[in-house]
Protein backbone atom coordinates (compact mmCIF):
# COMPACT_ATOMS: atom_id res chain seq x y z
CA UNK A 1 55.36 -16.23 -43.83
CA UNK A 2 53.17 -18.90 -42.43
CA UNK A 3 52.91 -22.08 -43.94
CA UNK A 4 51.11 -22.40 -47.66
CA UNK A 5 48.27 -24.21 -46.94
CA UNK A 6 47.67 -25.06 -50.76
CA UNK A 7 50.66 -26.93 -50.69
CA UNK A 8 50.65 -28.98 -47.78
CA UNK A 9 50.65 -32.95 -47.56
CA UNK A 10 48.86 -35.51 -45.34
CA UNK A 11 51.20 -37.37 -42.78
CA UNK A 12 50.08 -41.10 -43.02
CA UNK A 13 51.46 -43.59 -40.78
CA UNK A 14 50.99 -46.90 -42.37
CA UNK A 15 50.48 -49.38 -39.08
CA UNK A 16 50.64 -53.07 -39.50
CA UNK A 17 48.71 -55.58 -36.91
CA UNK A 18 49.70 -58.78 -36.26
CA UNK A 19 47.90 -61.05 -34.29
CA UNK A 20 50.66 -63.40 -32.54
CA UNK A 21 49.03 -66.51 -31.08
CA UNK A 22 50.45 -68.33 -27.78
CA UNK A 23 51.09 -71.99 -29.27
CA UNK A 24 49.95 -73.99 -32.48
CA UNK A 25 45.91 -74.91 -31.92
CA UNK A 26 43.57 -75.04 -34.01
CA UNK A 27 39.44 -74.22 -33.62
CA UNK A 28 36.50 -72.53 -34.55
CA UNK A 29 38.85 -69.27 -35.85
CA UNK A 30 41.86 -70.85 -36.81
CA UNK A 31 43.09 -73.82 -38.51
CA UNK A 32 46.56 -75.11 -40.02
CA UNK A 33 49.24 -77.25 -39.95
CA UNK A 34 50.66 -77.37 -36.72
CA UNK A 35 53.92 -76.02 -37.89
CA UNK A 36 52.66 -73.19 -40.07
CA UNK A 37 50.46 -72.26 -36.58
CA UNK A 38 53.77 -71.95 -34.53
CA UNK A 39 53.88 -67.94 -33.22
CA UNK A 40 57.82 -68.13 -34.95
CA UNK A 41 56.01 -68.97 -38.25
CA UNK A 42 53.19 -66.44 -38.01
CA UNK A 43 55.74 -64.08 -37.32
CA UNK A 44 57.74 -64.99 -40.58
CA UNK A 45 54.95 -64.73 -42.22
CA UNK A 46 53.94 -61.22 -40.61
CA UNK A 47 56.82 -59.54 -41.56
CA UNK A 48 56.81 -60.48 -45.43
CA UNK A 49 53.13 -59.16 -45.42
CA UNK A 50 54.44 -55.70 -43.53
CA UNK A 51 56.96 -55.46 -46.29
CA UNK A 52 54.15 -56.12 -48.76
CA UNK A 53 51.55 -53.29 -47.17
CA UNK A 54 54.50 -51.04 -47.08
CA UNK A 55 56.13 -50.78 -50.38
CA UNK A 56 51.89 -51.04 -52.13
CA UNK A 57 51.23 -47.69 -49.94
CA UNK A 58 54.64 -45.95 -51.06
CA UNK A 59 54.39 -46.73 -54.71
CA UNK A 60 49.98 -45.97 -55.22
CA UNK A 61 49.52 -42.84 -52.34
CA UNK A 62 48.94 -39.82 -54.01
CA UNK A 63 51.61 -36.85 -53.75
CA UNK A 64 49.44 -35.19 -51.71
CA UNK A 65 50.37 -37.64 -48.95
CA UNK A 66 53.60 -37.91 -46.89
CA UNK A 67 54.35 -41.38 -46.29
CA UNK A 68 55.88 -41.93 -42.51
CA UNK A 69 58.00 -44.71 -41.52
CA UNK A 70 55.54 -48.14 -41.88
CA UNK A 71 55.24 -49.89 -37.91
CA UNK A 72 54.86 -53.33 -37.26
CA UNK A 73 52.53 -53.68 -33.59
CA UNK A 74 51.79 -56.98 -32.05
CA UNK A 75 49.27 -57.97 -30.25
CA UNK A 76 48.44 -61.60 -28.32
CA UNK A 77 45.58 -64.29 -27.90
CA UNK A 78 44.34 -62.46 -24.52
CA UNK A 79 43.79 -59.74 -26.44
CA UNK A 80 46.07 -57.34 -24.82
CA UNK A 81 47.95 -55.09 -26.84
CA UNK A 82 51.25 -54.57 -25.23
CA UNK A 83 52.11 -51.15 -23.94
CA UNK A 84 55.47 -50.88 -25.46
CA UNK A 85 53.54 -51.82 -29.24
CA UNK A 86 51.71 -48.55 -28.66
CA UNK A 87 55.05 -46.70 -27.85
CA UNK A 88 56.20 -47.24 -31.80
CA UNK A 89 53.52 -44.92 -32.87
CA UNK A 90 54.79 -42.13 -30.95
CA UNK A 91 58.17 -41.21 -32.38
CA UNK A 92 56.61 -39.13 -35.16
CA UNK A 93 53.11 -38.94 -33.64
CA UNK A 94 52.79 -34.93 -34.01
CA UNK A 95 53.15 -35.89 -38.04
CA UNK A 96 50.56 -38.15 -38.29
CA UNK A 97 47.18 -36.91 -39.92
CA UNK A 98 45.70 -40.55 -40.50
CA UNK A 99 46.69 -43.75 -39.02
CA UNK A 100 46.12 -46.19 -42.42
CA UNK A 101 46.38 -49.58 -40.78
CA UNK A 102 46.17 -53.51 -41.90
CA UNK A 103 46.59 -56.69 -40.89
CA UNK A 104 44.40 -59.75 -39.44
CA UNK A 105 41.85 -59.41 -37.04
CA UNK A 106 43.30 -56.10 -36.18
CA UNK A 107 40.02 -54.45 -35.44
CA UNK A 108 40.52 -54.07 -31.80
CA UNK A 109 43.89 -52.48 -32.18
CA UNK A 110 42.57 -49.99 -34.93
CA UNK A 111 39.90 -48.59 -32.46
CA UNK A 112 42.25 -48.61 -29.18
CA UNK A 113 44.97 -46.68 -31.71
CA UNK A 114 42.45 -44.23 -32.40
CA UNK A 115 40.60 -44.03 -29.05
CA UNK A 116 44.16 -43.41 -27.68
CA UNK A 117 45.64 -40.58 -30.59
CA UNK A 118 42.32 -39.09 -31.29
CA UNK A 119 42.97 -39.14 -34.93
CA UNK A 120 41.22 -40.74 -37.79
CA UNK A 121 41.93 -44.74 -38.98
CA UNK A 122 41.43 -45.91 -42.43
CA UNK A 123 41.36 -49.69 -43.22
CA UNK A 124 40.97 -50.75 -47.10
CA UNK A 125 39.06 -53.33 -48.25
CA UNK A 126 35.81 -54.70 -46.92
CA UNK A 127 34.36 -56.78 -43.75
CA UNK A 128 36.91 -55.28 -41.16
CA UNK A 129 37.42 -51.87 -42.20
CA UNK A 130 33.15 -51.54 -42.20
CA UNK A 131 33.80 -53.34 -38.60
CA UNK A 132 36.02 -50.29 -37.32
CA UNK A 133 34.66 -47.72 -39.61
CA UNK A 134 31.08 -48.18 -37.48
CA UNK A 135 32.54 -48.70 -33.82
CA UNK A 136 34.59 -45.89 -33.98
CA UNK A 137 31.94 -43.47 -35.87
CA UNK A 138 29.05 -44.51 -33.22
CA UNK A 139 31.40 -42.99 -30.56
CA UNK A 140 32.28 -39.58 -32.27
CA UNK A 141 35.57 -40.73 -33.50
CA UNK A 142 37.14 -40.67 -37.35
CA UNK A 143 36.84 -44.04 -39.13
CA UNK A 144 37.17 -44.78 -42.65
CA UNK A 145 36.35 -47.73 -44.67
CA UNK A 146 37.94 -46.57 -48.52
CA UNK A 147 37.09 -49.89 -50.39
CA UNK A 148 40.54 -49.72 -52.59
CA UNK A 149 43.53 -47.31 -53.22
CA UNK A 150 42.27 -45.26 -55.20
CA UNK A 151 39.52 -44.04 -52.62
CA UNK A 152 42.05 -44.21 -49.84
CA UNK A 153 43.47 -41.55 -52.26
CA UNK A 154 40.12 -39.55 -52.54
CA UNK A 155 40.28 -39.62 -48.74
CA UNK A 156 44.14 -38.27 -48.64
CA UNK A 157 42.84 -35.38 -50.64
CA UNK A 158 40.07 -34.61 -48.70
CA UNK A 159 41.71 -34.66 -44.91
CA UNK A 160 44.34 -32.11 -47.25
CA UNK A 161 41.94 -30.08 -47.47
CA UNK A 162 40.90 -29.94 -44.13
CA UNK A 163 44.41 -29.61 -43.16
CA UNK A 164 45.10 -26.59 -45.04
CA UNK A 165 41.74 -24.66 -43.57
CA UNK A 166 43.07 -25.42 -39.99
CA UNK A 167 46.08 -24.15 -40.73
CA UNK A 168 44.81 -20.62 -42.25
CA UNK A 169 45.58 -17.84 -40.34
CA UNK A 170 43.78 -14.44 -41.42
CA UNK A 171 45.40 -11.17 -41.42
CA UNK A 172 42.42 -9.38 -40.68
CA UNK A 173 42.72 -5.50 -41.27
CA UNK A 174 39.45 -3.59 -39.91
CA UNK A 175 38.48 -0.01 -40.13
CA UNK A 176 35.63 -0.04 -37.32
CA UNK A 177 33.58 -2.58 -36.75
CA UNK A 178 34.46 -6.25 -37.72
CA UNK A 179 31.37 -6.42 -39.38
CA UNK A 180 31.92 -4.48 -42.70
CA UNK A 181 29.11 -1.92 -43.89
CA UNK A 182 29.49 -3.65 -47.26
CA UNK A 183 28.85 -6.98 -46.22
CA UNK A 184 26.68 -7.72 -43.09
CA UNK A 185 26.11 -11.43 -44.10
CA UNK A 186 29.67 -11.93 -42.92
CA UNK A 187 30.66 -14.41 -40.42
CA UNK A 188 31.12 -12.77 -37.31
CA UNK A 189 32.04 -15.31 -34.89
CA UNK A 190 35.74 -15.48 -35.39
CA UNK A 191 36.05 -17.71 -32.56
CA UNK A 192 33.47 -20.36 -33.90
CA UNK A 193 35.43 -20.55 -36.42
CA UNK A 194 38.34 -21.14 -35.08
CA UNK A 195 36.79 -23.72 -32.42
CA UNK A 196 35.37 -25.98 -35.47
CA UNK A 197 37.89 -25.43 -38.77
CA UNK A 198 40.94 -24.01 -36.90
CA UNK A 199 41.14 -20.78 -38.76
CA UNK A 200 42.64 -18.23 -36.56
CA UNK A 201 43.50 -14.32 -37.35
CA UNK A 202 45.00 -11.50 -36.01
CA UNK A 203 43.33 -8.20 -36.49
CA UNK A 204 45.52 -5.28 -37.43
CA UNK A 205 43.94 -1.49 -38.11
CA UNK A 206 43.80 -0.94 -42.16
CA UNK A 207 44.86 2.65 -41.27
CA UNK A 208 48.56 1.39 -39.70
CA UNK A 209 48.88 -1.35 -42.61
CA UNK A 210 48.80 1.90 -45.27
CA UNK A 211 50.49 3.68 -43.03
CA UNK A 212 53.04 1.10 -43.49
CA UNK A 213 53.50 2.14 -46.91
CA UNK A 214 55.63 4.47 -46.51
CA UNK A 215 58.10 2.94 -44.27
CA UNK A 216 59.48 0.39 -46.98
CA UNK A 217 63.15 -0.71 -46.37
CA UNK A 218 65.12 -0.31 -49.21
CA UNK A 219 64.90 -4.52 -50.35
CA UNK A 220 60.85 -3.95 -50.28
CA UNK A 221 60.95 -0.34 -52.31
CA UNK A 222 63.37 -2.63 -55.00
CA UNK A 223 61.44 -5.51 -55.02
CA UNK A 224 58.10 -3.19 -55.84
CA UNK A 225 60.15 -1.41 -58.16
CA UNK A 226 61.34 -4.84 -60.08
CA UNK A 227 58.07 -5.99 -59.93
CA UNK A 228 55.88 -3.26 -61.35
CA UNK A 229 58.05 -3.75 -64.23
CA UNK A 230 57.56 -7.28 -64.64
CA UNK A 231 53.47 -6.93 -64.21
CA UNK A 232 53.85 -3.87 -67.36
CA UNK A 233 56.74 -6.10 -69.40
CA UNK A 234 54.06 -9.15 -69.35
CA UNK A 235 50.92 -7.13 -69.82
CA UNK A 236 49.32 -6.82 -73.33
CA UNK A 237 48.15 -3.31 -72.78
CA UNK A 238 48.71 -1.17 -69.23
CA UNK A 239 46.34 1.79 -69.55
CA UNK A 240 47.85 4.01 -66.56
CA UNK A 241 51.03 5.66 -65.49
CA UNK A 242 53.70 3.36 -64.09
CA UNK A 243 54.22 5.94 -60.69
CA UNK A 244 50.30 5.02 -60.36
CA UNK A 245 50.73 1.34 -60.86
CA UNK A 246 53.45 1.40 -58.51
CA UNK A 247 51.70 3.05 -55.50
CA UNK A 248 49.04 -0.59 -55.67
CA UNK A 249 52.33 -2.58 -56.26
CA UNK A 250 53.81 -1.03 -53.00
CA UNK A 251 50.10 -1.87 -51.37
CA UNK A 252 50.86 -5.90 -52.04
CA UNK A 253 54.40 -5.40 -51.15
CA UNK A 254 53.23 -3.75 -47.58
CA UNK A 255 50.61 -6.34 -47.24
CA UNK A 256 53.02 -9.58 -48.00
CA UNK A 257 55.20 -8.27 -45.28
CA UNK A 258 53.00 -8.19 -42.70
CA UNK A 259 50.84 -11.36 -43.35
CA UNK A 260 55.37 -13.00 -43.12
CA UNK A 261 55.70 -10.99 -39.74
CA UNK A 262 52.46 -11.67 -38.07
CA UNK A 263 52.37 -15.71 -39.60
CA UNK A 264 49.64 -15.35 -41.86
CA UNK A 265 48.76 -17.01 -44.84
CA UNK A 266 45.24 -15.21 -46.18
CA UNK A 267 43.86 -11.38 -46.28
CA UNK A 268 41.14 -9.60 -45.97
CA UNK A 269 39.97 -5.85 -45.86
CA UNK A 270 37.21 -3.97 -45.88
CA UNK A 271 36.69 -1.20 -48.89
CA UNK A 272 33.90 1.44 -47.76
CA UNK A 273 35.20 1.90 -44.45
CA UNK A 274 38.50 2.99 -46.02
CA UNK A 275 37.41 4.73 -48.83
CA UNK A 276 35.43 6.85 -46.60
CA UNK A 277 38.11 7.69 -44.03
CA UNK A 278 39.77 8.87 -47.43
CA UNK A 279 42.93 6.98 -46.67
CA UNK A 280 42.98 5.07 -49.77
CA UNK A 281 42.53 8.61 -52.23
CA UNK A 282 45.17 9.64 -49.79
CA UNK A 283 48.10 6.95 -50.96
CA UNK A 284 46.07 6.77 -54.65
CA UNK A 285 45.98 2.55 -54.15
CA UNK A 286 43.20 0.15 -54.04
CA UNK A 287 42.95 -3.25 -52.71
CA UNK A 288 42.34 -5.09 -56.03
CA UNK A 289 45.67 -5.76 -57.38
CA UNK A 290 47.12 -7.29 -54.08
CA UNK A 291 44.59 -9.37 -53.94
CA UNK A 292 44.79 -10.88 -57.33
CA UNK A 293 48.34 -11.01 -56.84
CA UNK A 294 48.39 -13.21 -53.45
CA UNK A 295 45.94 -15.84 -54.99
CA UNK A 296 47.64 -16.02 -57.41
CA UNK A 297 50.12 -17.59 -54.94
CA UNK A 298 48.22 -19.59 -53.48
CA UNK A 299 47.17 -17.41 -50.48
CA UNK A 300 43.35 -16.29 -50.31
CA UNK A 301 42.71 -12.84 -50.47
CA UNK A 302 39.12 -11.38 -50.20
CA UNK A 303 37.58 -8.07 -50.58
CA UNK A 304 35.00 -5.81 -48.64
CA UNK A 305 35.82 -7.53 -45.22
CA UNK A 306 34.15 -10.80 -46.07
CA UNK A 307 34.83 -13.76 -44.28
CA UNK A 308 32.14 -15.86 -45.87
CA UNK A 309 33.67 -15.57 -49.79
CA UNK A 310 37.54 -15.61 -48.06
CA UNK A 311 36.13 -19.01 -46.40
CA UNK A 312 34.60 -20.59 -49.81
CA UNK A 313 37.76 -19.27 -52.04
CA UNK A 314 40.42 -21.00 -49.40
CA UNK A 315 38.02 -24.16 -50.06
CA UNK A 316 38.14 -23.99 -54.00
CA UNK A 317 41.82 -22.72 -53.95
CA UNK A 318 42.94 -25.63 -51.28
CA UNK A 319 40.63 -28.28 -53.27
CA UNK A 320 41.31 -27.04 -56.93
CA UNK A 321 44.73 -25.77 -56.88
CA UNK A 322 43.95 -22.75 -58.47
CA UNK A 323 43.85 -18.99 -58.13
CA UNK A 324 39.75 -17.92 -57.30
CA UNK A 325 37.57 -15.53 -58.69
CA UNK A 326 34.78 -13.20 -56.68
CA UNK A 327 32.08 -10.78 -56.80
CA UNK A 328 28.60 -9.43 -56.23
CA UNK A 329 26.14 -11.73 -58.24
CA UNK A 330 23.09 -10.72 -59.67
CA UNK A 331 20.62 -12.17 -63.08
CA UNK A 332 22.06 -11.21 -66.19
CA UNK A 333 19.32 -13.37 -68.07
CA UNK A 334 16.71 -15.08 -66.14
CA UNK A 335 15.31 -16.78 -68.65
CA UNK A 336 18.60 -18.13 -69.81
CA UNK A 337 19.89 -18.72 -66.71
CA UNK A 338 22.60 -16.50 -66.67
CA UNK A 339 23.93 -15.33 -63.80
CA UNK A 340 26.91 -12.28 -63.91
CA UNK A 341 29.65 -11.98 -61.06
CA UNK A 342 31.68 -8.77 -60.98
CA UNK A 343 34.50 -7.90 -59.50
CA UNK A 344 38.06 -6.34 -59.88
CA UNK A 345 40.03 -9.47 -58.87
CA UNK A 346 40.76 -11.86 -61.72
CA UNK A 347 43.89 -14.01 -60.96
CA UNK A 348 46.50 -14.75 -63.46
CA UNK A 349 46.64 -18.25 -62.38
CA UNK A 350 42.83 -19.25 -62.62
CA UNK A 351 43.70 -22.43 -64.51
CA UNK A 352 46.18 -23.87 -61.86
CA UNK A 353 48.90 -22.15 -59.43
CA UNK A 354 51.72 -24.15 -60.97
CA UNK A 355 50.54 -23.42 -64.58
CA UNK A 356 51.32 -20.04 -67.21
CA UNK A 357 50.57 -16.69 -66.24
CA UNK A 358 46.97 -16.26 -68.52
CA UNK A 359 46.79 -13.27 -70.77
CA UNK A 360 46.61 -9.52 -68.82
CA UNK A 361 45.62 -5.75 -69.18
CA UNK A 362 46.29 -3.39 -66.30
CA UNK A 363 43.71 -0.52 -66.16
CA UNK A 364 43.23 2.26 -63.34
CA UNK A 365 40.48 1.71 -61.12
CA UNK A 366 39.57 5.34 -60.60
CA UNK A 367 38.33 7.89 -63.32
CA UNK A 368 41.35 10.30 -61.37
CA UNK A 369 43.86 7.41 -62.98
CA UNK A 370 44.97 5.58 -59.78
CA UNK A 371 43.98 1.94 -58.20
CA UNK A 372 45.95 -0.44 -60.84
CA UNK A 373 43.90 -3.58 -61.59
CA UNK A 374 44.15 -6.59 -63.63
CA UNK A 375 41.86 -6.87 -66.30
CA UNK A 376 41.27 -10.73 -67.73
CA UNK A 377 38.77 -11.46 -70.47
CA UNK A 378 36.59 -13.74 -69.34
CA UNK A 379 34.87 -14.36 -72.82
CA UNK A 380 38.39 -15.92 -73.65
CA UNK A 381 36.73 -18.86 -71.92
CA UNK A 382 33.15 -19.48 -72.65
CA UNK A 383 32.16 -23.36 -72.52
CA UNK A 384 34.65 -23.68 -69.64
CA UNK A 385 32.87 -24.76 -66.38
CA UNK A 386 32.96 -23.36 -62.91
CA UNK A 387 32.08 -23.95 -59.36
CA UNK A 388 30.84 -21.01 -57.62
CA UNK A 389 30.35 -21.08 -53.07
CA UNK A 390 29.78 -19.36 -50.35
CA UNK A 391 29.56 -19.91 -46.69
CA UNK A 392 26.79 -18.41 -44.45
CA UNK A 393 26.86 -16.00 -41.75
CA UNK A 394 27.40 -18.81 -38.96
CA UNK A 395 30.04 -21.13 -41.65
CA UNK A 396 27.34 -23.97 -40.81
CA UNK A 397 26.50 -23.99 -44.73
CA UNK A 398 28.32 -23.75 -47.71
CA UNK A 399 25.94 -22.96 -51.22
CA UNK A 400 27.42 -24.51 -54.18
CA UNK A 401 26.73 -24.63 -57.84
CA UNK A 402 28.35 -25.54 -61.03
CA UNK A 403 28.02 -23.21 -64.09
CA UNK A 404 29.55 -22.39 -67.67
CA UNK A 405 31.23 -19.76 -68.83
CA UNK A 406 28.90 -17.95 -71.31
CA UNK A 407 30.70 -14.48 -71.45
CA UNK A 408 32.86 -11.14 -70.23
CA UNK A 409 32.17 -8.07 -69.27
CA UNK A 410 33.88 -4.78 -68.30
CA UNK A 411 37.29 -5.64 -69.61
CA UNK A 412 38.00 -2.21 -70.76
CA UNK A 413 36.14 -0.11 -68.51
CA UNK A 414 37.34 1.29 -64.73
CA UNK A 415 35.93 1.28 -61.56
CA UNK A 416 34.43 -1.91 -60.21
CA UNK A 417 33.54 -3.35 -63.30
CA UNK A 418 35.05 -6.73 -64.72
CA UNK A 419 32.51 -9.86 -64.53
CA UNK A 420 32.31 -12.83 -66.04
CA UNK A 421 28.67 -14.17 -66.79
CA UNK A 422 27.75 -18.14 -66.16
CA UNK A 423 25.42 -20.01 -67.27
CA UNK A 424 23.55 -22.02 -64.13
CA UNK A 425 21.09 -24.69 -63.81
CA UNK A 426 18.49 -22.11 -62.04
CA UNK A 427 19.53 -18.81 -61.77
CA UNK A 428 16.64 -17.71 -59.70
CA UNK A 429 16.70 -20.40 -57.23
CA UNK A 430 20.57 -19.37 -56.53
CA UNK A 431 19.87 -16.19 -56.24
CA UNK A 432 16.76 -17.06 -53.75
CA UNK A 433 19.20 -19.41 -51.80
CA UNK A 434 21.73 -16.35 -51.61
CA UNK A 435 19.56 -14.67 -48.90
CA UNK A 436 20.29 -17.28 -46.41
CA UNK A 437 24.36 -16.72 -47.84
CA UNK A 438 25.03 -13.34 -48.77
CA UNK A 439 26.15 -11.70 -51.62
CA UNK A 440 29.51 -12.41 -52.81
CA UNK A 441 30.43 -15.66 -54.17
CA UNK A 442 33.59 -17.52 -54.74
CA UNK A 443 34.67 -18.65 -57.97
CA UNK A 444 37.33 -21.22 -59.77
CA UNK A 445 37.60 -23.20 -63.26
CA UNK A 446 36.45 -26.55 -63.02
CA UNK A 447 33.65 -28.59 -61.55
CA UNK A 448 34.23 -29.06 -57.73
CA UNK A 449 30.37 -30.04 -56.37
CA UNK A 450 31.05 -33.17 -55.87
CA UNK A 451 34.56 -32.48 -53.73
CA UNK A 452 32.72 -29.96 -51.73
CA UNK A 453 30.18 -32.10 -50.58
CA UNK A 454 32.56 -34.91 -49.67
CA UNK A 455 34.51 -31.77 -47.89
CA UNK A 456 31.56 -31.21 -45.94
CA UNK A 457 31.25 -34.48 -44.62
CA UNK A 458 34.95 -34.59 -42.87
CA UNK A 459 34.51 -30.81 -42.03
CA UNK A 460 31.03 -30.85 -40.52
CA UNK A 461 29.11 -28.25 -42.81
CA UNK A 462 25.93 -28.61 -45.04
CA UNK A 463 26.56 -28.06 -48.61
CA UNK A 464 23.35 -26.91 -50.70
CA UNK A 465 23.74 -27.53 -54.30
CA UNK A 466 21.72 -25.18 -56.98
């Protein structure tokens, strides 16, 4: 399978400029003892500070950035940089996200590195790195002035992020049109978004990926087998047939296969196009469990065809590190401010990929016992707080709003029922913002706002807060 974006790290080349002088003078920029101003001496002195700048950026980075081999470039008093200075950036150029570079009077080689690579150049601390920041900014180019470590690290997570949407790949199945009956707010322009975030997909017909279903080689049927026995061994209660659960299980299985043939890495399908053609009462499987199932890895996985939730839940998965919620929203309580989101798709690992399985029922979807789904109680977790999103129709604008758990609802009922209800700062005015978003939104544990915004200043999108 493709890459997982959720768990991918930021290449940063840590560049060192020094500024080697022809002969010891002194003047209106520079003054010294005349030995300490010798080019030998500066150099001396060069490469203890390169050591310095080094080892500080492999011992505070964050682990969400890969630390590349540290360079040493020169550069002289005519204010040439050499040709062959620029040619020790390029032995691991293709694994460089962000040049992070230091030194004195090194703004001219910061801008000509990234006027040459065309990729973004970070300087800490203050005077210089505002110097190249602006230049480089002013014409269109990526230049970052983080004012210590720990927002150089703020800025590692973010260009992660941005990473890991570029390299999402959709494996799109369609039954008809690409826009979905059930969701005509979704983003249509597949190749806008690829042009601007990178996301690519490959459309496949929904109608061959079930049909795949029944052509499982014998290591998929035993892995479906082994693993509708884990999901029933680790459920508290499974309220349907095992054959039944199985059928869904077999769904996932058919799904993961094809997202690791065709390089994907996220999922989507539409539901009334495929419940109508009858092909899903057919093979007695819904969508619901496979998609709970692949977030919980780490892979988005949205429902009804919608690109615009699938786009806001790789976000919160890719910034958060944790499974997403989604669903149709709607008032519960206006007064209150209580706002309900229901859907069939809790994950297990809503409170962190890497973290324990939460508590589970499995209950049919369908009254004729078929359609397995995960049922979570979502009153397990009132107080906790969540971020909820949603791109619209052109992924121009993301809507974004923080909330509290206040409740649960359909845990032990079937069909399209589970919900958890939030309590928001104005439920109306979210709801009035929807009709410029759509209908679904994304959901994960924990506050995110203020990472989405910052998101949407390295990825070029408006984010409106509620």
């Amino acid at each position: 399978m493709k890459e997982k974006p959720v768990d991918l790290k930021v290449g940063v080349k840590p560049v060192f400029v020094q500024l080697v002088h022809s002969g010891p003078y002194e003047g209106p920029c520079r003054v010294g003892r005349r030995e300490d101003l010798e080019p030998e001496a500066e150099r001396a002195r060069g490469e203890e500070e390169f050591k310095r700048f080094g080892e500080e950026l492999r011992e505070n980075l964050s682990p969400e950035a890969r630390v590349l081999e540290p360079v040493k470039i020169e550069w002289r008093d005519d204010w040439v940089v050499p040709e062959e200075e620029f040619g020790k950036l390029e032995a691991d150029l293709e694994d460089v996200d962000l040049f992070v570079i230091s030194g004195g009077l090194s703004q001219y080689p910061a801008v000509a590195v990234a006027h040459r690579y065309k990729k973004p150049v970070a300087m800490v601390g203050a005077v210089v790195n505002m110097d190249v920041a602006a230049c480089l900014r002013a014409r269109g180019l990526e230049g970052y002035a983080p004012l210590d470590l720990q927002e150089l690290n703020q800025l590692i997570s973010l260009l992660r992020v941005r990473k890991a949407v570029s390299r999402t790949k959709v494996l799109y199945a369609t039954e008809g049109d690409v826009v979905p009956v059930g969701v005509v707010s979704t983003i249509w322009d597949l190749e806008n978004l690829r042009v601007r975030f990178g996301v690519e997909h490959i459309s496949v017909p929904a109608r061959a990926l079930l049909g795949r279903m029944d052509r499982l080689s014998q290591d998929e049927e035993r892995e479906a087998q082994e693993l509708t026995d884990e999901l029933i061994k680790n459920a508290d209660q499974v309220h349907m047939a095992r054959e039944e659960l199985l059928r869904s299980v077999r769904f996932y299985v058919t799904v993961k296969k094809a997202m690791e043939e065709l390089e994907c890495n996220a999922f989507v399908i539409p539901c009334f196009e495929v419940c109508a053609s009858r092909l899903a009462e057919e093979r007695r499987v819904t969508f619901c469990l496979a998609h709970s199932l692949l977030k919980d890895e780490g892979y988005p996985s949205a429902c009804e065809g919608d690109m615009n939730v699938l786009m806001a839940m790789a976000l919160l998965m890719y910034i958060s590190k944790k499974s997403a919620y989604m669903g149709n929203s709607y008032i519960v309580d206006r007064e209150e401010n209580i706002l309900g989101v229901n859907h069939d798709v809790p994950g297990l690992r809503m409170k962190g990929l890497g973290g324990p399985a939460l508590p589970y029922e499995i209950r049919n979807f369908t009254f004729g016992g078929w359609g397995a789904t995960i049922r979570y109680d979502f009153s397990k977790d009132v107080g906790e707080p969540v971020t909820l999103a949603r791109f619209n129709p052109t992924a121009t604008r993301l809507l974004g709003a923080r909330g509290e758990i206040c409740g649960g609802v359909g845990f032990d009922r079937i069909g399209c029922s589970l919900g958890v209800q939030v309590k928001v700062g104005d439920v109306a005015e979210l709801l009035h913002r929807e009709a410029d978003f759509g209908h679904h939104l994304a959901v994960v544990y924990g506050d995110y706002t203020q990472e989405l915004k910052e998101a949407g200043k390295v990825m070029k999108f408006d984010v409106e807060e509620v």
